[in-house]
PDB file of N, CA and C in Angstrom:
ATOM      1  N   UNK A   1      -0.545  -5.510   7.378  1.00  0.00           N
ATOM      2  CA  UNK A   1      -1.766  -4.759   7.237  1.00  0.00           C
ATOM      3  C   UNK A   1      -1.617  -3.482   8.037  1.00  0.00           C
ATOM      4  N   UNK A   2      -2.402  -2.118   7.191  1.00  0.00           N
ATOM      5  CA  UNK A   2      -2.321  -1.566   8.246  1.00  0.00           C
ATOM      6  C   UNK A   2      -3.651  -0.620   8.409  1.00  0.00           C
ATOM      7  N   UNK A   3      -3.727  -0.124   8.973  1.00  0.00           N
ATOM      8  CA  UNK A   3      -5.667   0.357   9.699  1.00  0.00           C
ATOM      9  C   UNK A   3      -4.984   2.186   9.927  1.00  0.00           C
ATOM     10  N   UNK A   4      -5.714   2.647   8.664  1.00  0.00           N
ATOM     11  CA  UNK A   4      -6.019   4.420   9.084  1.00  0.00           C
ATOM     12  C   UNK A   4      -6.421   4.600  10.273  1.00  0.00           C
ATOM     13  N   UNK A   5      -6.380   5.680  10.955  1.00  0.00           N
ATOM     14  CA  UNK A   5      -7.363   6.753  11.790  1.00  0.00           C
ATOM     15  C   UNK A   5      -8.542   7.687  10.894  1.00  0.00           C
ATOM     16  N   UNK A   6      -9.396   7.857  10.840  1.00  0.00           N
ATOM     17  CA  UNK A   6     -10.402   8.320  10.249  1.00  0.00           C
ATOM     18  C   UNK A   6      -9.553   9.445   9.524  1.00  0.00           C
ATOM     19  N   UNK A   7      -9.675   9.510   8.308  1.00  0.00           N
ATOM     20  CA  UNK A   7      -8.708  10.569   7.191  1.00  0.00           C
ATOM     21  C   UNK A   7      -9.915  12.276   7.338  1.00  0.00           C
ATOM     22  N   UNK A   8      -9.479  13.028   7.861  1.00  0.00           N
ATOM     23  CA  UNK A   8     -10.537  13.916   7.612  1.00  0.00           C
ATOM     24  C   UNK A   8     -10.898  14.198   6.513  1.00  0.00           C
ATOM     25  N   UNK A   9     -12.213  15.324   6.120  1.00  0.00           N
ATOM     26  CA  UNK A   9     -12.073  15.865   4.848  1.00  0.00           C
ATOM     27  C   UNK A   9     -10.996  16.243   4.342  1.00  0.00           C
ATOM     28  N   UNK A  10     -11.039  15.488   2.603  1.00  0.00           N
ATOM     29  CA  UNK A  10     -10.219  16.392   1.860  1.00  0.00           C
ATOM     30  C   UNK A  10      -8.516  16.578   2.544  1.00  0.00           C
ATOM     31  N   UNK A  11      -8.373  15.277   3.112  1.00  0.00           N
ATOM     32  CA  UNK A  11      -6.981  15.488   3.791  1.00  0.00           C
ATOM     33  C   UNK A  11      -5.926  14.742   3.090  1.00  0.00           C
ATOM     34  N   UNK A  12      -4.731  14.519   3.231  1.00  0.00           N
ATOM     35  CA  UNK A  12      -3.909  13.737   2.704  1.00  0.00           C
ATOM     36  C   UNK A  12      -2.919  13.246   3.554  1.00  0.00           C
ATOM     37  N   UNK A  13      -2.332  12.205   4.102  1.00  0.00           N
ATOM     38  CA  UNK A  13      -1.756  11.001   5.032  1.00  0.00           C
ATOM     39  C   UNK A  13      -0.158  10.658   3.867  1.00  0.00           C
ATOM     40  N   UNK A  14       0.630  10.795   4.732  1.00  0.00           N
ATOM     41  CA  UNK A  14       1.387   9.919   4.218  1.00  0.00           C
ATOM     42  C   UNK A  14       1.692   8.948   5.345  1.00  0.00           C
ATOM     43  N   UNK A  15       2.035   7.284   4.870  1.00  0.00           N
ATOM     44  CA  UNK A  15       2.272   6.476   5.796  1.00  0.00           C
ATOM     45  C   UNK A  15       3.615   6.189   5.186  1.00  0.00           C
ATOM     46  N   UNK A  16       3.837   5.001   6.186  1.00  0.00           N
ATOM     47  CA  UNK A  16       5.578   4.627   6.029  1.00  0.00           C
ATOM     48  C   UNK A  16       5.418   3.089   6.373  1.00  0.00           C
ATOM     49  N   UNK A  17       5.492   1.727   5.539  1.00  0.00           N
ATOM     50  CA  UNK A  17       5.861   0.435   6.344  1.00  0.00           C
ATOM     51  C   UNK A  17       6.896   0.397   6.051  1.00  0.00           C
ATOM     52  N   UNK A  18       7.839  -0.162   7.098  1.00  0.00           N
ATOM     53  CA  UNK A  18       9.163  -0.533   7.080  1.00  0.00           C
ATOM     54  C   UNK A  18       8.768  -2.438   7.297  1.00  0.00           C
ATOM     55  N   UNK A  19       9.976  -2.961   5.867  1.00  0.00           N
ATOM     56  CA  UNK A  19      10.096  -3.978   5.963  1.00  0.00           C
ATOM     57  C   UNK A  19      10.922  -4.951   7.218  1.00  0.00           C
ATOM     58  N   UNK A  20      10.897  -6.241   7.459  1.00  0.00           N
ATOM     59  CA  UNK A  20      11.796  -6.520   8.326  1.00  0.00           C
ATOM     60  C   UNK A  20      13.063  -6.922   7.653  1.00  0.00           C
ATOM     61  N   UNK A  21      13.569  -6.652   8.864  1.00  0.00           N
ATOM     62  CA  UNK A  21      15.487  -6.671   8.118  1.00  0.00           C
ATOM     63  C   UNK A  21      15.705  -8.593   7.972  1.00  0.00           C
ATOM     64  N   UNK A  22      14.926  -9.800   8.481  1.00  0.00           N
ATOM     65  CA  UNK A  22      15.327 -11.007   8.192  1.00  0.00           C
ATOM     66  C   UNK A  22      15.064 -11.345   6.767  1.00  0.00           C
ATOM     67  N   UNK A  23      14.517 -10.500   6.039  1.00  0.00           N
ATOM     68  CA  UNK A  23      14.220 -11.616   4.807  1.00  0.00           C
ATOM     69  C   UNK A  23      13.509 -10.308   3.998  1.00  0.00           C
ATOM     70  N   UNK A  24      13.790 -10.404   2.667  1.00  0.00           N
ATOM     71  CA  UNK A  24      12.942  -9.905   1.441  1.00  0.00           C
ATOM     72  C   UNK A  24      11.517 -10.059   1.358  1.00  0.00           C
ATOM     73  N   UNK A  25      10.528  -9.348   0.953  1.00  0.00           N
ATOM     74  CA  UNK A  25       8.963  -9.334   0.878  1.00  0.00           C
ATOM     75  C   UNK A  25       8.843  -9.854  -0.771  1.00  0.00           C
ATOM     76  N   UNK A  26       7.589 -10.885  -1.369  1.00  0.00           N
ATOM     77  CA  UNK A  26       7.551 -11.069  -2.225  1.00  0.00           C
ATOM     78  C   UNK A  26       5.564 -10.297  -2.292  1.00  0.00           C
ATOM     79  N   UNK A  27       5.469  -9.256  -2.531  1.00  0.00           N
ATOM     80  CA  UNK A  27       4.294  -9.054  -2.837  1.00  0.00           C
ATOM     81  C   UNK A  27       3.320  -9.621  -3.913  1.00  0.00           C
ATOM     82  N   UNK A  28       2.447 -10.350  -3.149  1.00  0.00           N
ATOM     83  CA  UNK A  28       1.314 -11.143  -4.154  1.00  0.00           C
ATOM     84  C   UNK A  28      -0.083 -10.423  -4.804  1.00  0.00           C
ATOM     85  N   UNK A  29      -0.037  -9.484  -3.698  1.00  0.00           N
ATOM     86  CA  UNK A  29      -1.443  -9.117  -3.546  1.00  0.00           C
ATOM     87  C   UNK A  29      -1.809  -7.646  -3.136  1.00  0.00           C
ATOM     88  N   UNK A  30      -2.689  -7.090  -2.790  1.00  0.00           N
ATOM     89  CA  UNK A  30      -2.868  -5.793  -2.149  1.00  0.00           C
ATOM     90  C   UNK A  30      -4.299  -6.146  -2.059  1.00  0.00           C
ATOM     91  N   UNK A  31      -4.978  -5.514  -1.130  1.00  0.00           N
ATOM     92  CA  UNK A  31      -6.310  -5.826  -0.622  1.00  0.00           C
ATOM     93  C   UNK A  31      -6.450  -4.435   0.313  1.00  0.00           C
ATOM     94  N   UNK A  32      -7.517  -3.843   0.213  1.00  0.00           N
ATOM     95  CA  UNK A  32      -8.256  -2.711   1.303  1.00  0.00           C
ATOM     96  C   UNK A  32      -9.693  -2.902   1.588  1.00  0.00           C
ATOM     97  N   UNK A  33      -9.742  -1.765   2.303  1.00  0.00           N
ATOM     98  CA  UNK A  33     -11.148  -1.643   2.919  1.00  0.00           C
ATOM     99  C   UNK A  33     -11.456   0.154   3.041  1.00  0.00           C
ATOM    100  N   UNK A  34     -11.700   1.062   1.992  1.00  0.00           N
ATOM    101  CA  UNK A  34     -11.996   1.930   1.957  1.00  0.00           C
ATOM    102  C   UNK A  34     -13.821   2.631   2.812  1.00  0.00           C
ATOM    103  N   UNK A  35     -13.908   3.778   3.406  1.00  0.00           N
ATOM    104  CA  UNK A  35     -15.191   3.677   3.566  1.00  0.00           C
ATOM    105  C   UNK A  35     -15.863   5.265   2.726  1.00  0.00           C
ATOM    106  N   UNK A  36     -14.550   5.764   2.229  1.00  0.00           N
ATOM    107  CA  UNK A  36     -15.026   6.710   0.617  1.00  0.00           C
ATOM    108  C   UNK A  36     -13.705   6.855   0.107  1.00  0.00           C
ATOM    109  N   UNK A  37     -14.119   7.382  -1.113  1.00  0.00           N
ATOM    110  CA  UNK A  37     -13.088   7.474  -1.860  1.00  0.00           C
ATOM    111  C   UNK A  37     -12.122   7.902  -1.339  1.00  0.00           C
ATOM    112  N   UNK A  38     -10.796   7.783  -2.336  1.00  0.00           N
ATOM    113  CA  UNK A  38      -9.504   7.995  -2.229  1.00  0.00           C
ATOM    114  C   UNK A  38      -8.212   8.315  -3.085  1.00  0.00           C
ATOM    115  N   UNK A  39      -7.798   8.752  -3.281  1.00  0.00           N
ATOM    116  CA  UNK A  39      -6.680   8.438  -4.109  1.00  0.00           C
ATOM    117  C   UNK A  39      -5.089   7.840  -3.508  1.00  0.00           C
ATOM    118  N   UNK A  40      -4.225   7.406  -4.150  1.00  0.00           N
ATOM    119  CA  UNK A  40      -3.185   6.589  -3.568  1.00  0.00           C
ATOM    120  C   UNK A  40      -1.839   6.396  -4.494  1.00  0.00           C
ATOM    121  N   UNK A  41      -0.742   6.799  -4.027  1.00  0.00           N
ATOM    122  CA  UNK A  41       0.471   6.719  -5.106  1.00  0.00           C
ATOM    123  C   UNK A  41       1.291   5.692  -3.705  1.00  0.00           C
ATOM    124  N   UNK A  42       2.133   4.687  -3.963  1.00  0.00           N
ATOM    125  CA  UNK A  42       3.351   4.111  -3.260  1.00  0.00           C
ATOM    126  C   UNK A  42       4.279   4.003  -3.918  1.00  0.00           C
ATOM    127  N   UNK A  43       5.754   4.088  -3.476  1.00  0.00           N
ATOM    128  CA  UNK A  43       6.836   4.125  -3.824  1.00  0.00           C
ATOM    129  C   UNK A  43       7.601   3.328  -2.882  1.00  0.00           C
ATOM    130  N   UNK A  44       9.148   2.961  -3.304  1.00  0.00           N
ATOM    131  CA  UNK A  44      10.043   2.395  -2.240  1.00  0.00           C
ATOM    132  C   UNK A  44      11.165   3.865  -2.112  1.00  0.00           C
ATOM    133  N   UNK A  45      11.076   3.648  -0.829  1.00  0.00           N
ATOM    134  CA  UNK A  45      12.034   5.110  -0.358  1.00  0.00           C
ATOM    135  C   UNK A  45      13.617   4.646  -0.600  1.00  0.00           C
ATOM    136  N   UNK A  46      14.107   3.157  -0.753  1.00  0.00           N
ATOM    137  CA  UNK A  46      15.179   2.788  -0.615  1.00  0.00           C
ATOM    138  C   UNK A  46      16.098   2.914  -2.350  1.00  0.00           C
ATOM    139  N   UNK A  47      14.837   3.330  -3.451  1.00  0.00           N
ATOM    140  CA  UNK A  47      14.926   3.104  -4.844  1.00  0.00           C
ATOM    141  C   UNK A  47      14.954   4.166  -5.154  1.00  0.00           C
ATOM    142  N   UNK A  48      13.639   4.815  -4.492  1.00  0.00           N
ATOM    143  CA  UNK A  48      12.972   6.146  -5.190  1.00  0.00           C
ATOM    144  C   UNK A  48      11.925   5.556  -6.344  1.00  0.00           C
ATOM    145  N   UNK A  49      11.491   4.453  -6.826  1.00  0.00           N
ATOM    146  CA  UNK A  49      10.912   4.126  -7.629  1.00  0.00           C
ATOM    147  C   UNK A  49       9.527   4.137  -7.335  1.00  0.00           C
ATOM    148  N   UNK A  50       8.531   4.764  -8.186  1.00  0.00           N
ATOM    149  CA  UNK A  50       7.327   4.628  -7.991  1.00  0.00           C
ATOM    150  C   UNK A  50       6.374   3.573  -8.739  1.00  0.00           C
ATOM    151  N   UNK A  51       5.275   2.950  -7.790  1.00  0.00           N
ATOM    152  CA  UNK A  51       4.884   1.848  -8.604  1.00  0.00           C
ATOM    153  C   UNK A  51       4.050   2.238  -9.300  1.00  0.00           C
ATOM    154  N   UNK A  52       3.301   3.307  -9.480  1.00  0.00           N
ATOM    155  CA  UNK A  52       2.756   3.965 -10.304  1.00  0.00           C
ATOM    156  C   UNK A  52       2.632   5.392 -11.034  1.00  0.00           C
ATOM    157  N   UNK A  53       2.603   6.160 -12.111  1.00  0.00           N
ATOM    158  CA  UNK A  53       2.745   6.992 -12.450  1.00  0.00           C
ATOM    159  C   UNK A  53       2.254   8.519 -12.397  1.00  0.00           C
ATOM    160  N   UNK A  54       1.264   8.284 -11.610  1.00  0.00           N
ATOM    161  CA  UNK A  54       0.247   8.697 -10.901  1.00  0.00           C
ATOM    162  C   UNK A  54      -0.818   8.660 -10.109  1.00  0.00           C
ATOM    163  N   UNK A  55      -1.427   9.185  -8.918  1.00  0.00           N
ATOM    164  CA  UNK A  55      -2.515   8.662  -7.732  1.00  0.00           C
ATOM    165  C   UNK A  55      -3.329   7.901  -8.857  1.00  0.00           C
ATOM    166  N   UNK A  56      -3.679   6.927  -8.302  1.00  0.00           N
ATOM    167  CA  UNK A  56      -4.567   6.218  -8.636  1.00  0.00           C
ATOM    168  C   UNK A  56      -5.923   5.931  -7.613  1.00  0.00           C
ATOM    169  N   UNK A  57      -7.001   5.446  -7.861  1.00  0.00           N
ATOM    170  CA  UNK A  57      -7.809   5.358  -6.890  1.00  0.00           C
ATOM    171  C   UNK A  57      -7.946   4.096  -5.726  1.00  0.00           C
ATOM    172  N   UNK A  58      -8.044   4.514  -4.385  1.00  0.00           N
ATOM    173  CA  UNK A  58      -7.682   3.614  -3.773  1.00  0.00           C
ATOM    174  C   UNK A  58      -8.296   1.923  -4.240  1.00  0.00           C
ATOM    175  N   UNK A  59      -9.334   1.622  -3.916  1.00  0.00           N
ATOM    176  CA  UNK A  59     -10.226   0.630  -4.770  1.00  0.00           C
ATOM    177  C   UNK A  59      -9.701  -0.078  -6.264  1.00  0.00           C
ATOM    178  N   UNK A  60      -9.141   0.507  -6.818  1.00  0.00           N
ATOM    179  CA  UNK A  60      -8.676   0.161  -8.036  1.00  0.00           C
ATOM    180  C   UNK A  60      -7.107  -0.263  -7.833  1.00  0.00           C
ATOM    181  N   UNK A  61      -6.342  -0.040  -7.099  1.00  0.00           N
ATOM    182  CA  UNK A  61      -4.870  -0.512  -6.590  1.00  0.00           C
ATOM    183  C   UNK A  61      -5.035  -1.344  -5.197  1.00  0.00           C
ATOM    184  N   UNK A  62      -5.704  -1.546  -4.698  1.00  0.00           N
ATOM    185  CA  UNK A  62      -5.990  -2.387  -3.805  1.00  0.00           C
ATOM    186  C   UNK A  62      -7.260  -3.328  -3.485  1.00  0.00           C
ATOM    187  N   UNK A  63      -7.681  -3.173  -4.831  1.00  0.00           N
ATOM    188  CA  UNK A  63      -8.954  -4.064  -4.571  1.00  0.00           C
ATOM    189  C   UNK A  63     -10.099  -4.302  -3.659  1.00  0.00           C
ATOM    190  N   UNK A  64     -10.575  -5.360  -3.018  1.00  0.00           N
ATOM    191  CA  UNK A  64     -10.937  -5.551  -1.920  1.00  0.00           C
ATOM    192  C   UNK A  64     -11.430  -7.079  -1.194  1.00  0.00           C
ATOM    193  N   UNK A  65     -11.636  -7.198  -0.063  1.00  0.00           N
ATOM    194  CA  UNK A  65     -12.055  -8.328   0.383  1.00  0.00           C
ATOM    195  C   UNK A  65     -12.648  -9.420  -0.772  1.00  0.00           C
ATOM    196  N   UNK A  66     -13.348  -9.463  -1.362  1.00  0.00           N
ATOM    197  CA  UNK A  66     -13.897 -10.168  -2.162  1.00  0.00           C
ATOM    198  C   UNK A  66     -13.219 -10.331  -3.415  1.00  0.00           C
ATOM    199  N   UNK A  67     -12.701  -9.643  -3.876  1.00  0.00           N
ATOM    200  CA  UNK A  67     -11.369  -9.250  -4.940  1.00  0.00           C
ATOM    201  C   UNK A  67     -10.513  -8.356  -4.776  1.00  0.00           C
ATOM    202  N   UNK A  68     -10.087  -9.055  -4.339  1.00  0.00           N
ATOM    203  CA  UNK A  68      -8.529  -8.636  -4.123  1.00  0.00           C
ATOM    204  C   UNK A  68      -7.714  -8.271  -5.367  1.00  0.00           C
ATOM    205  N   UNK A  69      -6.621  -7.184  -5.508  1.00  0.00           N
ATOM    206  CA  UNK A  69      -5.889  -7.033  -6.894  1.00  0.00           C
ATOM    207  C   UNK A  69      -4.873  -7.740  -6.443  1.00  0.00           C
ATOM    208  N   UNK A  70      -4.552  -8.977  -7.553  1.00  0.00           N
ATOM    209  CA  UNK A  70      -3.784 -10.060  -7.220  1.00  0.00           C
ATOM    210  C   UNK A  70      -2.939  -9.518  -8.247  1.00  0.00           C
ATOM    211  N   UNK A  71      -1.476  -9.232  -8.279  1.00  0.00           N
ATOM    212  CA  UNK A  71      -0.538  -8.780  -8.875  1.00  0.00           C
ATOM    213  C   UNK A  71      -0.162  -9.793 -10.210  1.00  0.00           C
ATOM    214  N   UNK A  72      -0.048  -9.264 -11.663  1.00  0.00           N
ATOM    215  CA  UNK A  72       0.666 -10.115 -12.572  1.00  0.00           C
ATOM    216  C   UNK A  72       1.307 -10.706 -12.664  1.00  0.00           C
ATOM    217  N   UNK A  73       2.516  -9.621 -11.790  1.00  0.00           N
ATOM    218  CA  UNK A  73       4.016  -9.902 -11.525  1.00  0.00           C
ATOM    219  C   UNK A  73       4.594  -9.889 -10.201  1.00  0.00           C
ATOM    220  N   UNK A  74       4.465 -10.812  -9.400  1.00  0.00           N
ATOM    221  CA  UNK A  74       4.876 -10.417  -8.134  1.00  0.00           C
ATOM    222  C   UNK A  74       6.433  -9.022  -8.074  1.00  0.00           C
ATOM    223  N   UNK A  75       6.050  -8.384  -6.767  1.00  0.00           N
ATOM    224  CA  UNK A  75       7.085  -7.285  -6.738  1.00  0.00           C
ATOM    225  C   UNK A  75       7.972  -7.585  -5.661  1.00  0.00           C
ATOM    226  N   UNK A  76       8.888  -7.499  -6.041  1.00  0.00           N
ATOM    227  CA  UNK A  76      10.050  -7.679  -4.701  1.00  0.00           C
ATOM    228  C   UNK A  76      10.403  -6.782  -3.760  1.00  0.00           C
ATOM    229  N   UNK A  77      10.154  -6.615  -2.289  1.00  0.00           N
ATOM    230  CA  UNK A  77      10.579  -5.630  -1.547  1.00  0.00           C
ATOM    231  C   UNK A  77      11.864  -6.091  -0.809  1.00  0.00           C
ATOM    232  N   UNK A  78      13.122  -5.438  -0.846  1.00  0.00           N
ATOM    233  CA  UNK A  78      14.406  -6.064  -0.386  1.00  0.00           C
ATOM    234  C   UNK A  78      13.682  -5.487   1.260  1.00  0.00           C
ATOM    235  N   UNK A  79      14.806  -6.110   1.714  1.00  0.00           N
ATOM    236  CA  UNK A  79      14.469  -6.551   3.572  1.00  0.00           C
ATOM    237  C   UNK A  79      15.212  -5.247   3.578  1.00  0.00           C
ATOM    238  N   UNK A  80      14.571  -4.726   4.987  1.00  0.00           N
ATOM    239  CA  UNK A  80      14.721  -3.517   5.379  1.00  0.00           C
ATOM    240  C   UNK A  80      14.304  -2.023   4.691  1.00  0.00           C
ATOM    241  N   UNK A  81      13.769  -2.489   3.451  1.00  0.00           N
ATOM    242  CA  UNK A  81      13.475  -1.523   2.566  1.00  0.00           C
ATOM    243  C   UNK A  81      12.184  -0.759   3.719  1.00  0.00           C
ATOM    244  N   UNK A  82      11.534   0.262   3.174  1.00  0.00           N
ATOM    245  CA  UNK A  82      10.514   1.438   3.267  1.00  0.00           C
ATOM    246  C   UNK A  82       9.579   1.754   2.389  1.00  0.00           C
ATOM    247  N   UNK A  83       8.231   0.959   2.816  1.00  0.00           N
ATOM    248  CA  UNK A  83       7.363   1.720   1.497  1.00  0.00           C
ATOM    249  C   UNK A  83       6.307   2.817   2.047  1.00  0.00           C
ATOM    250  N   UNK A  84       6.711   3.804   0.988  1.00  0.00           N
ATOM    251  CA  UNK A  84       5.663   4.802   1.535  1.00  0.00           C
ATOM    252  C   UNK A  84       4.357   4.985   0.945  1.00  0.00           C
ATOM    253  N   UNK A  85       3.282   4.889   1.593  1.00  0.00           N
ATOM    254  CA  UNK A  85       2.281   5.408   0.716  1.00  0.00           C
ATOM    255  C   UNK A  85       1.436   6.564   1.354  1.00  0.00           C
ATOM    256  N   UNK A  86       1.200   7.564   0.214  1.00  0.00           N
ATOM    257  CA  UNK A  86       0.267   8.636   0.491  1.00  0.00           C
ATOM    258  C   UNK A  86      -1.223   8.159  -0.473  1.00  0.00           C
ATOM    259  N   UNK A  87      -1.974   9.161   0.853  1.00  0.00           N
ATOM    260  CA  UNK A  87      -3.459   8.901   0.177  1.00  0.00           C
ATOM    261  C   UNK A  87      -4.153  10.048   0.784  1.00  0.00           C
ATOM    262  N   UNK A  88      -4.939  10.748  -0.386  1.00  0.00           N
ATOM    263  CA  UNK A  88      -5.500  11.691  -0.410  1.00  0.00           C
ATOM    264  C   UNK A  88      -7.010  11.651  -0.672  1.00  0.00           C
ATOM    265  N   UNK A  89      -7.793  11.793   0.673  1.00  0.00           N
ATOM    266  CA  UNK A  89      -9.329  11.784   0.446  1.00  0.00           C
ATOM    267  C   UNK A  89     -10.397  12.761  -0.767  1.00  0.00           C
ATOM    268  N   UNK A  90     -11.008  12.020  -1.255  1.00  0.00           N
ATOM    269  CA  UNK A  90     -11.186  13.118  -2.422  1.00  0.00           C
ATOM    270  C   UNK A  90     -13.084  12.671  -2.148  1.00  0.00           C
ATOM    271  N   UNK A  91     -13.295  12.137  -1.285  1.00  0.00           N
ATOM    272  CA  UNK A  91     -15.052  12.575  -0.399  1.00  0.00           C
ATOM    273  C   UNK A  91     -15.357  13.617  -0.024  1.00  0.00           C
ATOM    274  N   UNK A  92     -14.852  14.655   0.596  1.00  0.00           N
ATOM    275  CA  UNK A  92     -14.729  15.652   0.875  1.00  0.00           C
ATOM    276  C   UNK A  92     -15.418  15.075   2.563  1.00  0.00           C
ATOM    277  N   UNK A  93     -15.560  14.197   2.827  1.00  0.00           N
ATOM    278  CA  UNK A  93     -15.867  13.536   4.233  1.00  0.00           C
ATOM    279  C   UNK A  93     -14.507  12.820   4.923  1.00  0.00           C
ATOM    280  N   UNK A  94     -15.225  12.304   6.421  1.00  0.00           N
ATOM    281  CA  UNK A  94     -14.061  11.579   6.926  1.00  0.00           C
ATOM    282  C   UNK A  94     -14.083  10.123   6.494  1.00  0.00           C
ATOM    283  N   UNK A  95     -12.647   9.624   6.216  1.00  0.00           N
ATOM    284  CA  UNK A  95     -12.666   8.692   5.734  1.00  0.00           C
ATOM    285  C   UNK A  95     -11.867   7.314   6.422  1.00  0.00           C
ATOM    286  N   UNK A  96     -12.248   6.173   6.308  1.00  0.00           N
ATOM    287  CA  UNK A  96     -11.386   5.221   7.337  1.00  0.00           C
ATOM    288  C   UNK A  96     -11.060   4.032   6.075  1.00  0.00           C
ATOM    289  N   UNK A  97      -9.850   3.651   6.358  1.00  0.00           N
ATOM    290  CA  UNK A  97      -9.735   2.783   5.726  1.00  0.00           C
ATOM    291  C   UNK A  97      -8.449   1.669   6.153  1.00  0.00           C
ATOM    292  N   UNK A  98      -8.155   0.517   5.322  1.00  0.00           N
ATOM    293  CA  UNK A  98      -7.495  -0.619   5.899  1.00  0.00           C
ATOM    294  C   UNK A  98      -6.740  -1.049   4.499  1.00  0.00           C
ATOM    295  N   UNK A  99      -5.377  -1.202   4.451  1.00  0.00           N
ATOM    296  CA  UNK A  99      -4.881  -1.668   3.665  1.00  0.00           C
ATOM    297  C   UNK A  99      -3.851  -3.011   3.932  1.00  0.00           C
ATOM    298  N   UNK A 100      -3.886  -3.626   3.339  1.00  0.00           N
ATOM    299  CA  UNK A 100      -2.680  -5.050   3.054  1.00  0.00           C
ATOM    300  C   UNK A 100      -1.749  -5.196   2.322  1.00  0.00           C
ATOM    301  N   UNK A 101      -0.800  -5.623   2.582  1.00  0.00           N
ATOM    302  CA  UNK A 101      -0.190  -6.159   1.229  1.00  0.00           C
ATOM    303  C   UNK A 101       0.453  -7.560   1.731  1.00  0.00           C
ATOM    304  N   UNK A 102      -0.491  -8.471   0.958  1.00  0.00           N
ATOM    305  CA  UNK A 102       0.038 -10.105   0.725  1.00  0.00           C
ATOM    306  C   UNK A 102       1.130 -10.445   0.096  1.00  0.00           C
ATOM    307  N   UNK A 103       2.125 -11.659   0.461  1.00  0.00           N
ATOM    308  CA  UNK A 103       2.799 -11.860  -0.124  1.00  0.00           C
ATOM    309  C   UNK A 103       3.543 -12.780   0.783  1.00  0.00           C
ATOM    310  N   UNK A 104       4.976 -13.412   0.074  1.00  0.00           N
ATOM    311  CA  UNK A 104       5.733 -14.430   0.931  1.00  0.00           C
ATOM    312  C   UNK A 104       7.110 -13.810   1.263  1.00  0.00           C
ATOM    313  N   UNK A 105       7.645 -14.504   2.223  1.00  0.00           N
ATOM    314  CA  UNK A 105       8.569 -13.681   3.088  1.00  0.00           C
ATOM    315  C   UNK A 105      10.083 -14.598   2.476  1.00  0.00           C
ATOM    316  N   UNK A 106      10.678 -14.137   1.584  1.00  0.00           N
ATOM    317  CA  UNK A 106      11.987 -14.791   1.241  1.00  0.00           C
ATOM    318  C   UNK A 106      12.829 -14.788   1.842  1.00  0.00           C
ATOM    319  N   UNK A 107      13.575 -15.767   2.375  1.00  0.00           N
ATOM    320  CA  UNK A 107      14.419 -15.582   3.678  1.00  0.00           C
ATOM    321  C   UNK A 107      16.227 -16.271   2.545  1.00  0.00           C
ATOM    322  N   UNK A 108      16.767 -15.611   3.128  1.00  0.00           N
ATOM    323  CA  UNK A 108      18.471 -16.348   2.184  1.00  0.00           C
ATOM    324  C   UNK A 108      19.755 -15.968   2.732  1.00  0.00           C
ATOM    325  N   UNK A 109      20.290 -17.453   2.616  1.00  0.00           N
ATOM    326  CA  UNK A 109      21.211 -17.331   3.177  1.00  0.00           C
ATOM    327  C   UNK A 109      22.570 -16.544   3.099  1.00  0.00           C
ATOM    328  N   UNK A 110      23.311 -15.756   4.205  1.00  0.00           N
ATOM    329  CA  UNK A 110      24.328 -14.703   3.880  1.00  0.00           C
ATOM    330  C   UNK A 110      25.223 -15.524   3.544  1.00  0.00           C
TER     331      UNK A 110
END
């Protein structure tokens, strides 16, 4: 999980989670907590692949507490990988928000 600093107006954030190097990420889920709008694109820095084709809105790619966007297809993040996500406030206010990403931790042997 990880917890913004209040996004100012009209600003745009890029973040960075780095996976851990013991084991592969199996993403189940994504879940936030927006407190205004947003927009949001993530990618893996280790691929270059983007999981979507364009910002999408935060709320709508991450769901929320009560519904959560529970993935079709779980996504695989290899261990040590980098996901970046940018998000761009489009409230024209300050904005705080909290994102997750659920999932199980595949561990295998070298």
């Amino acid at each position: 999980q990880t917890q913004l600093n209040p996004l100012t107006a009209s600003a745009t954030v890029n973040l960075s989670l780095s996976m851990n190097i013991d084991s592969h990420f199996l993403v189940t889920a994504l879940t936030g907590q927006p407190t205004g709008p947003s927009l949001v694109t993530i990618s893996e820095q280790s691929t270059g692949k983007q999981w979507m084709s364009t910002a999408v809105h935060f709320s709508n790619i991450f769901g929320n507490g009560n519904y959560p966007n529970v993935l079709p297809v779980p996504r695989l993040i290899q261990r040590g990988s980098v996901i970046s996500i940018t998000i761009q406030d489009i409230s024209g206010l300050a904005n705080t928000m909290s994102a997750c990403f659920s999932g199980i931790k595949l561990f295998s042997e070298v």
